[in-house]
N, C-alpha and C. Protein backbone atom coordinates (compact mmCIF):
# COMPACT_ATOMS: atom_id res chain seq x y z
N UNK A 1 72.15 -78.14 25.65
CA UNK A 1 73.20 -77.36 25.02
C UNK A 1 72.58 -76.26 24.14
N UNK A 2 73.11 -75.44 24.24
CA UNK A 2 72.80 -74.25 23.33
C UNK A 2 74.01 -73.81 22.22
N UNK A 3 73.39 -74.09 21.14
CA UNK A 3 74.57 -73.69 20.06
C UNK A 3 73.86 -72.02 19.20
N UNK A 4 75.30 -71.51 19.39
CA UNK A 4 75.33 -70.10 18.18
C UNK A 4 76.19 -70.23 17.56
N UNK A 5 75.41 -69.53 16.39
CA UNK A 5 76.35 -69.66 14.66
C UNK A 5 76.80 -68.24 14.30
N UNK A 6 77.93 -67.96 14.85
CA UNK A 6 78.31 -66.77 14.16
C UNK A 6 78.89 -67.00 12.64
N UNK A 7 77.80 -65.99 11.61
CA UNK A 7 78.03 -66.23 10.81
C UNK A 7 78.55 -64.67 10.13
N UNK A 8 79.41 -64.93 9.79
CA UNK A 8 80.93 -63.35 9.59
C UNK A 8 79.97 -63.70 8.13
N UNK A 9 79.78 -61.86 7.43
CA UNK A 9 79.44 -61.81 6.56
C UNK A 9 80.36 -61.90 5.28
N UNK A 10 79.56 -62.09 4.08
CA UNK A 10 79.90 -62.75 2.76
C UNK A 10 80.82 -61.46 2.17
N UNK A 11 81.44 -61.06 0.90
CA UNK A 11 82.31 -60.78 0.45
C UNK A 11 81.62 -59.30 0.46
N UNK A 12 82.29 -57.85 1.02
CA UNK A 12 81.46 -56.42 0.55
C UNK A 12 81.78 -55.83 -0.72
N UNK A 13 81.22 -55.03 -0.94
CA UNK A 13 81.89 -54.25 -1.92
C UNK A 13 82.75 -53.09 -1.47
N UNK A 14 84.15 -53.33 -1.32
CA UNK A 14 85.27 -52.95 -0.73
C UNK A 14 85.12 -51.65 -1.46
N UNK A 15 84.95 -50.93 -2.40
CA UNK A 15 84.60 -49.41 -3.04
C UNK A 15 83.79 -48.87 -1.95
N UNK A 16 83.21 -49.37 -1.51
CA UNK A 16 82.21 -48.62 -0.75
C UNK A 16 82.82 -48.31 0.89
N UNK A 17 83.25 -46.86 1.35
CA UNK A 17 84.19 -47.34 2.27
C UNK A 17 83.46 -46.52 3.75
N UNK A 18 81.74 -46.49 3.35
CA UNK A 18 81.31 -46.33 4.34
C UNK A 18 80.45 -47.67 5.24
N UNK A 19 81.02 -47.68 6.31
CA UNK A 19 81.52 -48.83 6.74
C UNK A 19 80.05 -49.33 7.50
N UNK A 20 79.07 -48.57 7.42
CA UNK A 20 78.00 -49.04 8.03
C UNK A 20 77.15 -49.33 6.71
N UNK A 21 77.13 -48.66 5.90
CA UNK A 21 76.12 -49.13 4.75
C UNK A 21 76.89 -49.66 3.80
N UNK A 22 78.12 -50.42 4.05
CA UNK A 22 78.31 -51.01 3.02
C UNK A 22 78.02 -52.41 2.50
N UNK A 23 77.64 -52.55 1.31
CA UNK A 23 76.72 -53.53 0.71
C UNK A 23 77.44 -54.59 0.35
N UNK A 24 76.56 -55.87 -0.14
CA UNK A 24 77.37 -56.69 -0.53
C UNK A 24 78.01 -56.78 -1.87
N UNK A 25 79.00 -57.37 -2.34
CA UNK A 25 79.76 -57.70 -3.85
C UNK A 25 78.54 -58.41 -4.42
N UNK A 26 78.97 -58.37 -5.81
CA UNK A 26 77.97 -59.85 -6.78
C UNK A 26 78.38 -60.85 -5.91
N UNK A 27 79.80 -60.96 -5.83
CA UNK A 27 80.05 -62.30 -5.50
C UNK A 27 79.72 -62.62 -3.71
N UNK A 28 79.40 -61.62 -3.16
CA UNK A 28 79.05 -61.77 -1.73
C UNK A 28 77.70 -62.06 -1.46
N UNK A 29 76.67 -61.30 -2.90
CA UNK A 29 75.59 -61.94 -2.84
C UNK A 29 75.28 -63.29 -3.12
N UNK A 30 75.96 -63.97 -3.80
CA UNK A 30 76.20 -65.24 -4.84
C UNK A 30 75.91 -66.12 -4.05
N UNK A 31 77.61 -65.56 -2.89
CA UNK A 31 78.02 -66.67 -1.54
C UNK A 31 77.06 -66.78 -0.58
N UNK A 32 76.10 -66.25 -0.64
CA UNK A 32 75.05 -66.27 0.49
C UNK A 32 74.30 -68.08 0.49
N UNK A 33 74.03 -68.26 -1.21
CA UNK A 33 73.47 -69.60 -1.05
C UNK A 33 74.45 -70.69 0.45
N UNK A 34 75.93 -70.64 0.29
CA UNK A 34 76.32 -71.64 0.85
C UNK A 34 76.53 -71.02 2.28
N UNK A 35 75.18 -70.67 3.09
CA UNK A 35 74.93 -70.24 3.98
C UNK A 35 74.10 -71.21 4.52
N UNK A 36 73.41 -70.90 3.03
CA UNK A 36 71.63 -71.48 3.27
C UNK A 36 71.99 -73.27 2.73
N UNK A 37 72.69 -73.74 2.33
CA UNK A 37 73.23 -74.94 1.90
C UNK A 37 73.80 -75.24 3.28
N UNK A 38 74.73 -74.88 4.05
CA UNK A 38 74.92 -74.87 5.71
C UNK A 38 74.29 -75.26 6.60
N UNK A 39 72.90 -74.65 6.81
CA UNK A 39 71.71 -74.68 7.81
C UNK A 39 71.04 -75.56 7.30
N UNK A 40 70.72 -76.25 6.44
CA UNK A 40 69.98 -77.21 5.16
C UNK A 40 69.17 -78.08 6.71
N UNK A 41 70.19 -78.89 7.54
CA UNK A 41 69.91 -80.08 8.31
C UNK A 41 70.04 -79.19 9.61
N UNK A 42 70.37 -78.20 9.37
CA UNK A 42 70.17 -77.68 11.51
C UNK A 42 68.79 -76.72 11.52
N UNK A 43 69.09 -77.12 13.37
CA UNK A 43 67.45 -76.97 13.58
C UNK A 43 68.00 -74.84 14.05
N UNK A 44 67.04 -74.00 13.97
CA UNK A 44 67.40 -72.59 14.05
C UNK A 44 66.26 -71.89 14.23
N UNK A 45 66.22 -71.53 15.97
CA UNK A 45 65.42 -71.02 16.38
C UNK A 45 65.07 -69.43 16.29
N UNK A 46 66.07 -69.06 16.27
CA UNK A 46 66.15 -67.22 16.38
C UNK A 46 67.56 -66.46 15.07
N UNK A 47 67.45 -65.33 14.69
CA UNK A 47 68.31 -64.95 13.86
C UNK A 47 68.71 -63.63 14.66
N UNK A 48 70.00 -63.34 14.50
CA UNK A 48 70.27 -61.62 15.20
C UNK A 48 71.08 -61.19 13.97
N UNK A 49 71.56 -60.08 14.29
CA UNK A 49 72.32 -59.36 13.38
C UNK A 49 72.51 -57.83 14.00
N UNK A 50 74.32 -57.65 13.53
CA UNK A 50 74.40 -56.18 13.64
C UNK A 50 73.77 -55.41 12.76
N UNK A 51 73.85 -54.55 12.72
CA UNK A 51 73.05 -53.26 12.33
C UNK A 51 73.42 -52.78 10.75
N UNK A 52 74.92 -53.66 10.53
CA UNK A 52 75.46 -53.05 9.23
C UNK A 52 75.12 -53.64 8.01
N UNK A 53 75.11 -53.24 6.92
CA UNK A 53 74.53 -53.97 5.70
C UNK A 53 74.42 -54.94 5.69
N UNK A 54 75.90 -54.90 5.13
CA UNK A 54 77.07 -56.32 5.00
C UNK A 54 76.31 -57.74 5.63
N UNK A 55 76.04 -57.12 7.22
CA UNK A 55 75.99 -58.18 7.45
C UNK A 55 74.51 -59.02 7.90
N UNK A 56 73.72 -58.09 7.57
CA UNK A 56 72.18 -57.93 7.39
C UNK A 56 71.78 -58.62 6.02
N UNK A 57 72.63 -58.18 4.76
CA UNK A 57 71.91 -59.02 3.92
C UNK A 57 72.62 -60.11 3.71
N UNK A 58 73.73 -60.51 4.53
CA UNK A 58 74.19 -61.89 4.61
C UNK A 58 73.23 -62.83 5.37
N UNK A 59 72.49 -62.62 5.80
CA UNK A 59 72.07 -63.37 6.54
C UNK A 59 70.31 -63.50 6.30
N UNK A 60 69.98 -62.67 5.93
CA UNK A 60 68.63 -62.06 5.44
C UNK A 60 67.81 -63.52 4.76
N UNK A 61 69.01 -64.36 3.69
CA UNK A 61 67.91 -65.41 3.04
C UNK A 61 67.87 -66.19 4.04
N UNK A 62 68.49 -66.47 5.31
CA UNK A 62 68.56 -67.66 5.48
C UNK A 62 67.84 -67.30 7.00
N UNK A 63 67.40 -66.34 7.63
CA UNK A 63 65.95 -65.84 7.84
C UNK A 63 64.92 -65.70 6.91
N UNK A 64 64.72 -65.27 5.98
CA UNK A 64 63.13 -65.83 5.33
C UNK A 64 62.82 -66.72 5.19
N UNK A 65 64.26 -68.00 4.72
CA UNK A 65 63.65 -69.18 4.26
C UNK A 65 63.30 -69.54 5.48
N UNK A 66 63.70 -69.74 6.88
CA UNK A 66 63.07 -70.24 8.13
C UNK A 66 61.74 -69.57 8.79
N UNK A 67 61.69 -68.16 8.17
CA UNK A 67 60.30 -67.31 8.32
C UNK A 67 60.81 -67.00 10.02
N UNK A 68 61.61 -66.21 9.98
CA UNK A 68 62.53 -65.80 11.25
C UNK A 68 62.34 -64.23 11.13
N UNK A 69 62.48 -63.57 11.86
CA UNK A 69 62.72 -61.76 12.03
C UNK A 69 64.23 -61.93 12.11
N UNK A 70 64.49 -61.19 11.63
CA UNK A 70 65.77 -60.75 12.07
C UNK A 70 66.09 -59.57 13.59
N UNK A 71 66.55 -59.60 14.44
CA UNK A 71 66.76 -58.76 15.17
C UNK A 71 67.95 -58.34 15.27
N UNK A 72 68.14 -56.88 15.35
CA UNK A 72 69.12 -55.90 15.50
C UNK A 72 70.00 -55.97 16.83
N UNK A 73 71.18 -56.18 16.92
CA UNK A 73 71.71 -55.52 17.72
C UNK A 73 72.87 -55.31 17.96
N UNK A 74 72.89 -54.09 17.53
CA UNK A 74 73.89 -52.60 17.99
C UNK A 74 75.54 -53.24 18.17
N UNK A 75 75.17 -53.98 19.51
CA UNK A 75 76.87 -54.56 20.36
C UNK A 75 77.32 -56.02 19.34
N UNK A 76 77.01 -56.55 18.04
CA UNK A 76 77.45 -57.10 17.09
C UNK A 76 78.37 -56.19 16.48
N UNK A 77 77.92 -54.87 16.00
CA UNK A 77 78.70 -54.15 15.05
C UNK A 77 79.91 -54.67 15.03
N UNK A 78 80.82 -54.14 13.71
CA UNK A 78 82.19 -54.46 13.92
C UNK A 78 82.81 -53.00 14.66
N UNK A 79 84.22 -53.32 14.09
CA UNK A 79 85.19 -52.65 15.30
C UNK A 79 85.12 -51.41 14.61
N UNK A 80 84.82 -49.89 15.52
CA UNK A 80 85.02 -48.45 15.06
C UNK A 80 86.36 -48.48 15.03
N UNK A 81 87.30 -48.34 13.43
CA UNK A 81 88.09 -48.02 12.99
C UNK A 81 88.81 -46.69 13.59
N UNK A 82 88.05 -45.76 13.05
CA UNK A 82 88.24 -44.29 13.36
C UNK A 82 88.76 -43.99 12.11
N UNK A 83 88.48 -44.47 10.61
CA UNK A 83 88.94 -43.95 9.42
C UNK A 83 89.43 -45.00 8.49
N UNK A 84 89.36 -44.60 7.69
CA UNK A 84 89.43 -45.74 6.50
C UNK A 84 91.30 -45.66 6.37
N UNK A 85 91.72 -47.09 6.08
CA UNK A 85 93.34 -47.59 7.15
C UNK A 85 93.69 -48.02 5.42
N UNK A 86 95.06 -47.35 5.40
CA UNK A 86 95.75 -47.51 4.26
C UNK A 86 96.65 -49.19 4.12
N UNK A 87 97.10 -48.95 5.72
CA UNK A 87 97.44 -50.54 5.82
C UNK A 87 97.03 -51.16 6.84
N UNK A 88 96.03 -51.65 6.27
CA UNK A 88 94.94 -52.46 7.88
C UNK A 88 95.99 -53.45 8.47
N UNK A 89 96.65 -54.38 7.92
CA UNK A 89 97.79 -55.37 8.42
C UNK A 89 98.47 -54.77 9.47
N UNK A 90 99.14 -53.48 9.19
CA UNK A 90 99.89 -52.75 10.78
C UNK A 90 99.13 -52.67 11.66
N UNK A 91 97.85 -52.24 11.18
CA UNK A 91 96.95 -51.92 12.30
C UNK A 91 96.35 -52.97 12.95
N UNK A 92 95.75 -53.84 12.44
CA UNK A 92 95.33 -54.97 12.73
C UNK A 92 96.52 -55.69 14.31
N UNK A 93 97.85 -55.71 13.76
CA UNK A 93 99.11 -56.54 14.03
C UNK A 93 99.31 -55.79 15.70
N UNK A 94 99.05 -54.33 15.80
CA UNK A 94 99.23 -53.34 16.50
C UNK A 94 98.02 -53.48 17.75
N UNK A 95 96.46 -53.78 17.08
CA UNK A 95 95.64 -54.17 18.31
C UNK A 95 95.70 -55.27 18.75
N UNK A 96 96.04 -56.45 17.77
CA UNK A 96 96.10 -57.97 18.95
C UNK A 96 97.43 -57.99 19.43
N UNK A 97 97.93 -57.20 19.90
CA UNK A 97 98.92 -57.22 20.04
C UNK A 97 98.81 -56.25 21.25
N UNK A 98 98.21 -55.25 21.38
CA UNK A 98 97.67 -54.36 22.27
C UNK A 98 95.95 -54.64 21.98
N UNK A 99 95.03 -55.05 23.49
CA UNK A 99 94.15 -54.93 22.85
C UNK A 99 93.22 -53.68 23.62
N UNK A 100 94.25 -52.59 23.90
CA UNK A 100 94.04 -51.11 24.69
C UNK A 100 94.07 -50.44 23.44
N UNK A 101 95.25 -50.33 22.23
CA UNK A 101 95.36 -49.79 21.06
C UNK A 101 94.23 -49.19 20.54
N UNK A 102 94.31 -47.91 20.00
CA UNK A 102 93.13 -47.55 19.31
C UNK A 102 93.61 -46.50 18.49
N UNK A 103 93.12 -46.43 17.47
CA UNK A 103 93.12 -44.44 16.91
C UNK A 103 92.33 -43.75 17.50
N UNK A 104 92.19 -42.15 17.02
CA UNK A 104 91.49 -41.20 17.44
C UNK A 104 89.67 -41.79 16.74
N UNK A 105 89.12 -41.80 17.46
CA UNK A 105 87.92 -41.91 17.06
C UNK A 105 87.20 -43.37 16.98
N UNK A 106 88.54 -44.52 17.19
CA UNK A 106 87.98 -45.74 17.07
C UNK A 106 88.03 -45.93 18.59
N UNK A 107 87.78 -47.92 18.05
CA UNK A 107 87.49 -48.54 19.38
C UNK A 107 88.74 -49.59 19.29
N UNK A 108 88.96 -50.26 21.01
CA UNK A 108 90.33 -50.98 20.97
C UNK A 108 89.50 -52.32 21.40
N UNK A 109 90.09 -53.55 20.58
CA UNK A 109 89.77 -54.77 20.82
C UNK A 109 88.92 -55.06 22.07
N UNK A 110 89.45 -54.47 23.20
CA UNK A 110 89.13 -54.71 24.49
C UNK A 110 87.85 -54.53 24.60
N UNK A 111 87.49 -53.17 24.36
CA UNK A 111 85.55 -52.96 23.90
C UNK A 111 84.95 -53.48 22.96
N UNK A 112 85.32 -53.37 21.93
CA UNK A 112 84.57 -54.60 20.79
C UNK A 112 84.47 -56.30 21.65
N UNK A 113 85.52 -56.70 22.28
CA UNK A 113 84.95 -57.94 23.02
C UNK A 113 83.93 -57.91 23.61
N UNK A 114 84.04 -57.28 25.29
CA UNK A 114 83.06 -56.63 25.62
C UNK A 114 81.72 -56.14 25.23
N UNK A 115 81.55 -55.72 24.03
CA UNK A 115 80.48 -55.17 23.78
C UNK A 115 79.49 -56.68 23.23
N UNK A 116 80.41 -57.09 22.50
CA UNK A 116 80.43 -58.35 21.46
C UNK A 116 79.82 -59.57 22.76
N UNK A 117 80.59 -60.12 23.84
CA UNK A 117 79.87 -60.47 25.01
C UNK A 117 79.11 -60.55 25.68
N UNK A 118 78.79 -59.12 25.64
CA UNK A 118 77.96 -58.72 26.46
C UNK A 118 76.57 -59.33 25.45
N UNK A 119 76.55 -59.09 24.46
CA UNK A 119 75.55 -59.29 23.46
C UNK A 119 74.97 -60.81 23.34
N UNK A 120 76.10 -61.33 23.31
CA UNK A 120 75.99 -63.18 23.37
C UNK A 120 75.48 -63.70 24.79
N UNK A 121 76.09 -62.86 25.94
CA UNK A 121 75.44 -63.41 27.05
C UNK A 121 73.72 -63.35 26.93
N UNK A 122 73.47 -62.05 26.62
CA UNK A 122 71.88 -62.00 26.39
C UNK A 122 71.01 -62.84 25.86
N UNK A 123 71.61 -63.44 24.81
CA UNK A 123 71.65 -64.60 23.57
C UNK A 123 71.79 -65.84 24.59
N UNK A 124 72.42 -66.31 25.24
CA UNK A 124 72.24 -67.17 26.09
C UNK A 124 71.32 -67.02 27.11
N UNK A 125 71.17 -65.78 27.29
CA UNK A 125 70.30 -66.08 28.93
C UNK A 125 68.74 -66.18 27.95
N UNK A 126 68.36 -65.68 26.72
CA UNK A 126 67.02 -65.65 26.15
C UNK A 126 66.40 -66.71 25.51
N UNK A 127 67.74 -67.71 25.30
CA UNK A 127 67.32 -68.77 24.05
C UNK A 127 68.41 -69.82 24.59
N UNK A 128 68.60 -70.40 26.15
CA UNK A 128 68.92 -71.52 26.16
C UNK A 128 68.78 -73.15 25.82
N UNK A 129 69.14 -73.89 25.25
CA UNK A 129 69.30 -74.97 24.60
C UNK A 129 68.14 -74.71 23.54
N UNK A 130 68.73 -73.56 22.85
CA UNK A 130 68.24 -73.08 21.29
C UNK A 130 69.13 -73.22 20.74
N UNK A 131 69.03 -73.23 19.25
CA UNK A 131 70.05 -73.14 17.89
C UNK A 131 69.80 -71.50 17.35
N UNK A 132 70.73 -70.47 17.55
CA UNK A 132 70.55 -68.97 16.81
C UNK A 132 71.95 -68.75 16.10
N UNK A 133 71.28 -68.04 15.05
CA UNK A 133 72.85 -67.47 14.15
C UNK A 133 72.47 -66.46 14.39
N UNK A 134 73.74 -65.69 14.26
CA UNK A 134 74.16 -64.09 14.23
C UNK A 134 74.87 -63.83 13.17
N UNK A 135 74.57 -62.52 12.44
CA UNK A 135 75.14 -62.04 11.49
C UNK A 135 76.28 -61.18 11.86
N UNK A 136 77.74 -60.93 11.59
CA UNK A 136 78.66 -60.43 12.41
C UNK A 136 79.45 -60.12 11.43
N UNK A 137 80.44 -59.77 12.33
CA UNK A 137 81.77 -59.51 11.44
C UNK A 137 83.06 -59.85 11.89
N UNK A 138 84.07 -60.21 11.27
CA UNK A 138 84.90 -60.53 11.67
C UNK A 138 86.00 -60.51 12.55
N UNK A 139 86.02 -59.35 12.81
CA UNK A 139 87.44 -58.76 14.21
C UNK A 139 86.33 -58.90 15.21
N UNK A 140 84.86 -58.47 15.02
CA UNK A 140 84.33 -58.86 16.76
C UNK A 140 84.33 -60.38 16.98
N UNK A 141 83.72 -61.02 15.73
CA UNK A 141 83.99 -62.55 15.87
C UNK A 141 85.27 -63.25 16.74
N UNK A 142 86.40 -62.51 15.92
CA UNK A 142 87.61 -62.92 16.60
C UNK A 142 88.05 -62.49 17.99
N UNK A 143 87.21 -61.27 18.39
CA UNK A 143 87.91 -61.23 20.04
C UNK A 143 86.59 -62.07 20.69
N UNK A 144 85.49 -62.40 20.30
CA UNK A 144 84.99 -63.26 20.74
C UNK A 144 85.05 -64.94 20.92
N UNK A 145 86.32 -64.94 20.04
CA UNK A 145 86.80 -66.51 19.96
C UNK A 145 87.88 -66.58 21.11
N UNK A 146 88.76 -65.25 21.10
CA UNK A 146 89.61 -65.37 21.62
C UNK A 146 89.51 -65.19 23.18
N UNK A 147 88.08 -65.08 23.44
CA UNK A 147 87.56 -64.67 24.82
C UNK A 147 87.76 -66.26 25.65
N UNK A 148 87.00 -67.08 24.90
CA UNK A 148 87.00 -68.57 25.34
C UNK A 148 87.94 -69.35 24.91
N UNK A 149 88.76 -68.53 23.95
CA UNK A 149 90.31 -69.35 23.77
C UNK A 149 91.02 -68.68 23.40
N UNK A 150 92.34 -68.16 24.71
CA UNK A 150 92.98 -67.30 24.70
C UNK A 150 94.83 -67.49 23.48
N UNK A 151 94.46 -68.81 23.20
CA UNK A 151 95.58 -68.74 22.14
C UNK A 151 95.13 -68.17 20.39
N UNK A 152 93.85 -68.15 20.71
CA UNK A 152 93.35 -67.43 19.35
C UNK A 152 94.02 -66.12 19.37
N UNK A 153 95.11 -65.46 18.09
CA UNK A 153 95.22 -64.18 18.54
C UNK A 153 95.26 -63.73 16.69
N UNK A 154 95.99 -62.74 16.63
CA UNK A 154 96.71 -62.80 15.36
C UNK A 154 97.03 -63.40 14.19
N UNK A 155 97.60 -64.55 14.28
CA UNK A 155 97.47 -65.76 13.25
C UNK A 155 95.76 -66.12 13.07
N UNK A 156 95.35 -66.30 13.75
CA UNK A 156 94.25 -67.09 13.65
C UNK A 156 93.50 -65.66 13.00
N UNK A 157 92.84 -64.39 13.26
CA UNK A 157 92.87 -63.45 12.62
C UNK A 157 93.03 -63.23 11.12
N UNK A 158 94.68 -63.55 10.79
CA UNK A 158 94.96 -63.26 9.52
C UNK A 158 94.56 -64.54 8.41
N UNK A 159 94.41 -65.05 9.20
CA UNK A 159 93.88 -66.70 8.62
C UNK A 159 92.29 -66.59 7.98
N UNK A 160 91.75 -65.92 9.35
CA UNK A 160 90.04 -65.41 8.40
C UNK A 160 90.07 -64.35 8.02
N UNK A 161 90.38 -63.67 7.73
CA UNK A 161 90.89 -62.49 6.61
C UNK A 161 89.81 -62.61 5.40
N UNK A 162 90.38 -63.91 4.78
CA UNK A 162 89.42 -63.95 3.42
C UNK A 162 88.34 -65.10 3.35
N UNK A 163 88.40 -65.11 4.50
CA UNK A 163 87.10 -66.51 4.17
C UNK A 163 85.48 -65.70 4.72
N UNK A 164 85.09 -65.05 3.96
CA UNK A 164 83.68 -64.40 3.68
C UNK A 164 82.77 -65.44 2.49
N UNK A 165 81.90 -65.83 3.38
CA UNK A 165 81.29 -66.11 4.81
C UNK A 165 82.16 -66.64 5.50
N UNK A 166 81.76 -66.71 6.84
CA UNK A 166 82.60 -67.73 7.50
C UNK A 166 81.80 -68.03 8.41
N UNK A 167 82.06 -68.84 9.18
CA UNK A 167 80.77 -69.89 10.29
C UNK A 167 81.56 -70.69 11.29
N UNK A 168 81.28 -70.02 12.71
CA UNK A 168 81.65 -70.38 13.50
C UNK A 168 80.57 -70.46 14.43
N UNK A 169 80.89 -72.08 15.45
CA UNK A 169 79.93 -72.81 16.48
C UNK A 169 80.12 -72.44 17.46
N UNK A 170 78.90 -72.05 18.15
CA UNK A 170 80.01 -72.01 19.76
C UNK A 170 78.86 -73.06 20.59
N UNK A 171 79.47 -74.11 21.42
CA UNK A 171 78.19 -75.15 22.10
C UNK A 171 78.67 -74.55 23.29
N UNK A 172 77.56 -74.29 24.40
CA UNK A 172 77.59 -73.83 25.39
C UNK A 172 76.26 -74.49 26.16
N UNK A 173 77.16 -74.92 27.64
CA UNK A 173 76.37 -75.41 28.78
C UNK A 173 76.11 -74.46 29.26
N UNK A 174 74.67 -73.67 29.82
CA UNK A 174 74.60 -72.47 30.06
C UNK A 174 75.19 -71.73 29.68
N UNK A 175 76.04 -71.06 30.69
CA UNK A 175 77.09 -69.95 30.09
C UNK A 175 78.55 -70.10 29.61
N UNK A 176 78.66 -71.46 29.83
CA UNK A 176 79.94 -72.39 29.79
C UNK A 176 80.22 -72.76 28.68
N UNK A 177 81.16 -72.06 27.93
CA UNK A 177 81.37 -72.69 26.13
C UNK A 177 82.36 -74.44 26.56
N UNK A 178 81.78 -74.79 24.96
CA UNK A 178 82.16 -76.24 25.70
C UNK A 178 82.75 -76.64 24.50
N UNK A 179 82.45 -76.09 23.19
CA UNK A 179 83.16 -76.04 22.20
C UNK A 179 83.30 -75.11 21.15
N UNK A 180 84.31 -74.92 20.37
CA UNK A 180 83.95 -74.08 19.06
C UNK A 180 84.72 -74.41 17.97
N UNK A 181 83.41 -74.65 16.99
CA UNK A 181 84.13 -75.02 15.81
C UNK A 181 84.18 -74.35 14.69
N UNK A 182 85.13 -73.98 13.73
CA UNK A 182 85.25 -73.04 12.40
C UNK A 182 84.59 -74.10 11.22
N UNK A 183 83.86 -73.14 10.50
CA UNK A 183 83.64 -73.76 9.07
C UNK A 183 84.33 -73.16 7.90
N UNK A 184 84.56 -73.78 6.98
CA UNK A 184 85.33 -72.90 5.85
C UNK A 184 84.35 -73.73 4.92
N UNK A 185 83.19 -72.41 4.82
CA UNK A 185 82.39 -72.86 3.61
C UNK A 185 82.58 -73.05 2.36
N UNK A 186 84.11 -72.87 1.52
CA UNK A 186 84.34 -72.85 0.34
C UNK A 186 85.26 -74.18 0.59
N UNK A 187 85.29 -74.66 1.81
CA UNK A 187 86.55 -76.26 1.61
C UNK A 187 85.90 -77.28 0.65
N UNK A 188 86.40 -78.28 0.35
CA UNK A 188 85.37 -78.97 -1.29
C UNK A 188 85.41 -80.57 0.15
């Protein structure tokens, strides 16, 4: 079995509304320990990560402490917006709902899966019956949940909204997901 840990990055600093360098909060740096409190007892062969801060230095301690590289890649990113969204909720409500939807300049669910897929397959074909986390973000996370379980849509979406970090399993027989499980690292 091969398990990946998508791990959706910790809290940003929402002021900052450029969306590739944006950094983490105090409190997003804080939350990083119960990352590394997470992995404590699992075994973790490889680390990836998109390209964006956020979600680079979420993930960053918990590659050194394993003495891991981090590797880049690109098709993690999150979803091209096409502009900073006065009410993300319409918009949000509007792509899982359409996942062709897009603005001028962004991307529609349908490619963020895709891209997001395409990325994990690689991840499987390189590191079978390995343990790897990925540093991510959340709307690709979610059309990637919703790839292998098509009742994931919307609700489930607005549900991880605020749970930064967040940690999700995926166990896979080869290419065959076989399970996936959510963590809610702040549950007591």
């Amino acid at each position: 079995m091969t398990e990946i840990f998508f791990v959706r990055h910790a809290e940003p600093n929402f002021e900052n509304h450029d969306d590739k360098n944006r950094e983490l909060s105090p409190k997003g740096l804080a939350d990083r320990r119960l990352i590394l409190d997470f992995f404590r007892e699992r075994a973790l062969d490889a680390v990836f990560s998109s390209p964006y801060r956020r979600a680079m230095e979420t993930i960053s301690p918990l590659a050194r402490e394993r003495g891991l590289e981090i590797r880049l890649d690109e098709d993690f990113r999150e979803r091209r917006v096409g502009g900073w969204l006065e009410d993300f909720d319409a918009f949000a409500r509007a792509q899982w709902a359409d996942f062709s939807y897009r603005l001028p300049g962004g991307e529609c669910l349908a490619e963020v899966q895709t891209r997001s897929l395409h990325a994990l397959r690689r991840i499987l074909e390189e590191y079978p019956e390995k343990h790897v986390a990925v540093g991510c973000h959340g709307t690709a996370l979610c059309t990637v949940i919703h790839a292998f379980d098509p009742t994931f849509g919307y609700p489930g979406f607005a549900a991880m909204q605020g749970l930064m970090p967040w940690i999700v399993q995926f166990t896979f027989c080869g290419t065959e997901c076989r399970r996936i499980q959510t963590y809610d690292l702040f549950a007591k």
